[in-house]
Protein backbone atom coordinates (compact mmCIF):
# COMPACT_ATOMS: atom_id res chain seq x y z
CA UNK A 1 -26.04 -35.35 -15.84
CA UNK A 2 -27.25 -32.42 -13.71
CA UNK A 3 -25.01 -30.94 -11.57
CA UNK A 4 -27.29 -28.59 -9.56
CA UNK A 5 -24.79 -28.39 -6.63
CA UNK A 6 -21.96 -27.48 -8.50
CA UNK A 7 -24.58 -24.40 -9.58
CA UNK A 8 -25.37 -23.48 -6.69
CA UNK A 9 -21.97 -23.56 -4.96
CA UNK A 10 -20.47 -21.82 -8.01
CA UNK A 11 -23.63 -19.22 -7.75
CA UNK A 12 -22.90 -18.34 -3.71
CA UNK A 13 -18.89 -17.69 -4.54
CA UNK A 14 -20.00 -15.34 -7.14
CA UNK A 15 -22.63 -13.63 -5.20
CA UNK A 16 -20.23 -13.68 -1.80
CA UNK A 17 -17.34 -11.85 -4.29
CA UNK A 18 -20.16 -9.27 -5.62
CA UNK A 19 -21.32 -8.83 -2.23
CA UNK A 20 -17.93 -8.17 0.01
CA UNK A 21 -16.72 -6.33 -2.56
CA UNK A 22 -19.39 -3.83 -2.62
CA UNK A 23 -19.09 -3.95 1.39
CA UNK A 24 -15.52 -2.88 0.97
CA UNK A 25 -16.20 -0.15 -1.27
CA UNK A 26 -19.05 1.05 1.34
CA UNK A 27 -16.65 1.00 4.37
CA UNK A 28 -13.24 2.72 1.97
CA UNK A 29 -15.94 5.42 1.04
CA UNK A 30 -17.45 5.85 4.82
CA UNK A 31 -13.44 5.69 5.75
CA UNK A 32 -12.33 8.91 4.59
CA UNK A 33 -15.63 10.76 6.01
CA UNK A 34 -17.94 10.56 2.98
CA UNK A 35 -21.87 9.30 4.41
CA UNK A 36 -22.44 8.39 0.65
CA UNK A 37 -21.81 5.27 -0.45
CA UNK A 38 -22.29 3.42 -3.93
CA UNK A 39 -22.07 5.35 -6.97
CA UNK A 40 -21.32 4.42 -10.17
CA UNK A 41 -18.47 1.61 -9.54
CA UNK A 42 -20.57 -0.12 -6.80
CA UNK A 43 -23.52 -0.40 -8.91
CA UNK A 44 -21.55 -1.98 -11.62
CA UNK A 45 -20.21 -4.80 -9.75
CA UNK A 46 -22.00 -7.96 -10.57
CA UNK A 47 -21.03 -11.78 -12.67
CA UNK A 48 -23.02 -13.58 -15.24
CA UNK A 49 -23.08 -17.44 -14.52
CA UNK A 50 -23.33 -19.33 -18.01
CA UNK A 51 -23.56 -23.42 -18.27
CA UNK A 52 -23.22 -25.21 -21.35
CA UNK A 53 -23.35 -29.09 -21.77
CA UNK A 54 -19.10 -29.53 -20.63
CA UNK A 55 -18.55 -25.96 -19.35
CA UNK A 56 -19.12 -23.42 -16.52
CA UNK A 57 -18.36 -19.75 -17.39
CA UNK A 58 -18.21 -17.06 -14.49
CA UNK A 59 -17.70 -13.80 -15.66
CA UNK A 60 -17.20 -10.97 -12.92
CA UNK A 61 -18.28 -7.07 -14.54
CA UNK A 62 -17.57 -3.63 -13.21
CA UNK A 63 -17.10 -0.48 -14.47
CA UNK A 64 -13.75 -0.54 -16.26
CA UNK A 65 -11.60 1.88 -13.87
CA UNK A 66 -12.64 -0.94 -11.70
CA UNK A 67 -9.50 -2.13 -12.02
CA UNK A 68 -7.07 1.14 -11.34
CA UNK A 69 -9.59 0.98 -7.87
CA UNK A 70 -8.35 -2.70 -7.11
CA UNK A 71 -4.63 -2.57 -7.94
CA UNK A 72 -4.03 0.98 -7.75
CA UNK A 73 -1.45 3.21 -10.56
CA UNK A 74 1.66 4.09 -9.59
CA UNK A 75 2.45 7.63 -10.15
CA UNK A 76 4.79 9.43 -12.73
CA UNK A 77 7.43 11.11 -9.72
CA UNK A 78 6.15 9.27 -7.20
CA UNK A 79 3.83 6.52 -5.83
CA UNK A 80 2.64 5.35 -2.64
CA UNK A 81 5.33 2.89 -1.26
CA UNK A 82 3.49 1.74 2.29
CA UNK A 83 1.06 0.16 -0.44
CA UNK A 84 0.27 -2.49 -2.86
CA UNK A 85 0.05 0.36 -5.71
CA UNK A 86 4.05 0.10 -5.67
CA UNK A 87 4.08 -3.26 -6.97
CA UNK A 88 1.24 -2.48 -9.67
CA UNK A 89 1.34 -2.91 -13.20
CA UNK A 90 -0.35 0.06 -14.16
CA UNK A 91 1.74 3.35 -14.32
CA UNK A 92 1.03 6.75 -15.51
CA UNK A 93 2.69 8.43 -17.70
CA UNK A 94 3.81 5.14 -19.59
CA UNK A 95 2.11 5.76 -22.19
CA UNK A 96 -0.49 2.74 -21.65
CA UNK A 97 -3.74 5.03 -21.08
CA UNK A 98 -5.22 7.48 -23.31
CA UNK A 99 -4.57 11.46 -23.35
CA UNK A 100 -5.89 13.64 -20.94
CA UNK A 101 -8.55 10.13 -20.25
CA UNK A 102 -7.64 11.17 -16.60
CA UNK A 103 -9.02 14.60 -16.89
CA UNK A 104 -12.02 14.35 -18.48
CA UNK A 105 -12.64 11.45 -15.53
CA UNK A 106 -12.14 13.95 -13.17
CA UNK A 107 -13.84 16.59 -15.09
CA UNK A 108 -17.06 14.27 -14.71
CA UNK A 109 -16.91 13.31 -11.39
CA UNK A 110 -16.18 17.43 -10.41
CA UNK A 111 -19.58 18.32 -11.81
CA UNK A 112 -21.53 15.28 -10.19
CA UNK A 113 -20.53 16.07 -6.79
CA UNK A 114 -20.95 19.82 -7.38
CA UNK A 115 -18.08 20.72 -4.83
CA UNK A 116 -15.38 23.74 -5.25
CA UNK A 117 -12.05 24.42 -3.80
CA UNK A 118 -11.60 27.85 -2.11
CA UNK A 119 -8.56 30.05 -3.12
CA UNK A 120 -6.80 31.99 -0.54
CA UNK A 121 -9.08 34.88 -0.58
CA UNK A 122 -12.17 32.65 -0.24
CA UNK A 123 -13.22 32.43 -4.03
CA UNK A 124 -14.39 29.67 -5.33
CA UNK A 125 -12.01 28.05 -8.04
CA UNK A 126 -12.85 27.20 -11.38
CA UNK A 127 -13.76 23.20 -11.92
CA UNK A 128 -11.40 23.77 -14.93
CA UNK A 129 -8.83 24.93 -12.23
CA UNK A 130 -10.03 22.01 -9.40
CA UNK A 131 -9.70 19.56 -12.74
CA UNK A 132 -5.98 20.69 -13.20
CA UNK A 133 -4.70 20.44 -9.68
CA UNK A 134 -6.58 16.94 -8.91
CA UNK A 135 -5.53 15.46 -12.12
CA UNK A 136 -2.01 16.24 -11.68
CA UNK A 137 -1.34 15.00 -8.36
CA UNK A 138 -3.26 11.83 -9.39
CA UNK A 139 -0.96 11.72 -12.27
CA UNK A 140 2.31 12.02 -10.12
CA UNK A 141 1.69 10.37 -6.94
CA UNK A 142 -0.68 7.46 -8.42
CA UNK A 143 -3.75 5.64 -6.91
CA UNK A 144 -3.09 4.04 -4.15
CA UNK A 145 -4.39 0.05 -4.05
CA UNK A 146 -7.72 -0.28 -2.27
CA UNK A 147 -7.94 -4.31 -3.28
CA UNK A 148 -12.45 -4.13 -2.86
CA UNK A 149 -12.48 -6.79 -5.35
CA UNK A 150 -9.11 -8.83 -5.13
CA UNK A 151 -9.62 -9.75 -0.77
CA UNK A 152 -13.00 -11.52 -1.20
CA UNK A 153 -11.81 -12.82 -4.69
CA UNK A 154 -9.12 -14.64 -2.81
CA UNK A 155 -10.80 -15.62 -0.03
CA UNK A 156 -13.52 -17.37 -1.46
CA UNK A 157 -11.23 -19.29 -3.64
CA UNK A 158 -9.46 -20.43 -0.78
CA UNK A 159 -13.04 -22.95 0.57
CA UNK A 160 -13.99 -23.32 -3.34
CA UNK A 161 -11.87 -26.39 -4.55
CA UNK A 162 -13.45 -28.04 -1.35
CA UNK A 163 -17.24 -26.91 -1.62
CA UNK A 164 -16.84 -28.46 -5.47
CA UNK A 165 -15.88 -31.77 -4.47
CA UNK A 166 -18.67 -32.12 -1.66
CA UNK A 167 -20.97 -30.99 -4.52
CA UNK A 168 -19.76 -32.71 -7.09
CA UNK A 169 -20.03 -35.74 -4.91
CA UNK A 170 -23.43 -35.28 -3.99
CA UNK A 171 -24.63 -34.65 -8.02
CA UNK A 172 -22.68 -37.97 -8.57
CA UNK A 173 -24.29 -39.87 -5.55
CA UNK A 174 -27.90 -38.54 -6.49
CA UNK A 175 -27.36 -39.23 -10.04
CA UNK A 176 -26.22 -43.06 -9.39
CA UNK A 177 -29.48 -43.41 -6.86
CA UNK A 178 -31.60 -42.00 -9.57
CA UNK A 179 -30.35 -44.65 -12.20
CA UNK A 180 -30.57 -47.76 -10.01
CA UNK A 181 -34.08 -46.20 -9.05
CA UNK A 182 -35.27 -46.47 -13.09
């Protein structure tokens, strides 16, 4: 049996997820000043949609810090507690991420957007210096939860159990015309 309209309703909740989450990290960027969205998370975000003869896998990909993004990390001293980062799973300085995998993040991202701090005479600081002080108040006060991926995650699943049945009900209907048809 074909179920085309169980694709295609699967096919728009994966696409509406890919799409309001990259909308949400477009307005959090544009938030906090910056006139340059996407970048390397935003372009990542996308599914695969795979049908066998009894199943229907949808797989949702992003960059791996993805994740840290979504749910936030709460922070070794302190973390932010007016967010959802408090209640996260992820911590640093538990010992669940790898050494200095924080730094050389930062270290990265420093020389991509080719900005330096000024000291208080005006010099420009080192990006070995910028690396040091970013990473370590990462590292104590955490990331705080931005939820790009989880909001539109949710709120598609809310209409999906409905949209299925309509759809499944229609493949079923045009299925049963088709065989009295033959």
């Amino acid at each position: 049996m074909e179920l085309k309209n169980v694709d295609d309703v699967l096919k728009a909740f994966a696409q509406y997820v890919v799409d309001a989450s990259k909308d949400n990290l477009k307005n959090d960027v544009n938030k906090y000043g910056s006139n340059k969205a996407g970048g390397d998370l935003d372009n990542s975000i996308s599914y695969t949609f795979d049908k066998s003869q009894d199943l229907f896998l949808l797989d949702f990909l992003m960059e791996d810090y993805g994740t840290f993004v979504d749910k936030g990390v709460r922070g070794k001293t302190s973390t932010y507690p007016e967010t959802q980062s408090a209640l996260s799973k992820y911590q640093y300085g538990s010992g669940n991420f790898p050494k200095y995998g924080l730094r050389e993040g930062i270290a990265k991202w420093l020389k991509k957007k080719r900005f330096q701090f000024r000291d208080k005479r005006g010099r420009f600081m080192s990006y070995e210096s910028m690396n040091y002080l970013i990473s370590m108040s990462i590292y104590n006060k955490g990331i705080k939860a931005n939820l790009f991926f989880t909001t539109p995650f949710e709120l598609g699943l809310q209409n999906l159990p409905r949209q299925l049945t309509n759809a499944f009900t229609l493949d079923i209907e045009k299925d049963i015309i088709l065989g009295t048809k033959k």
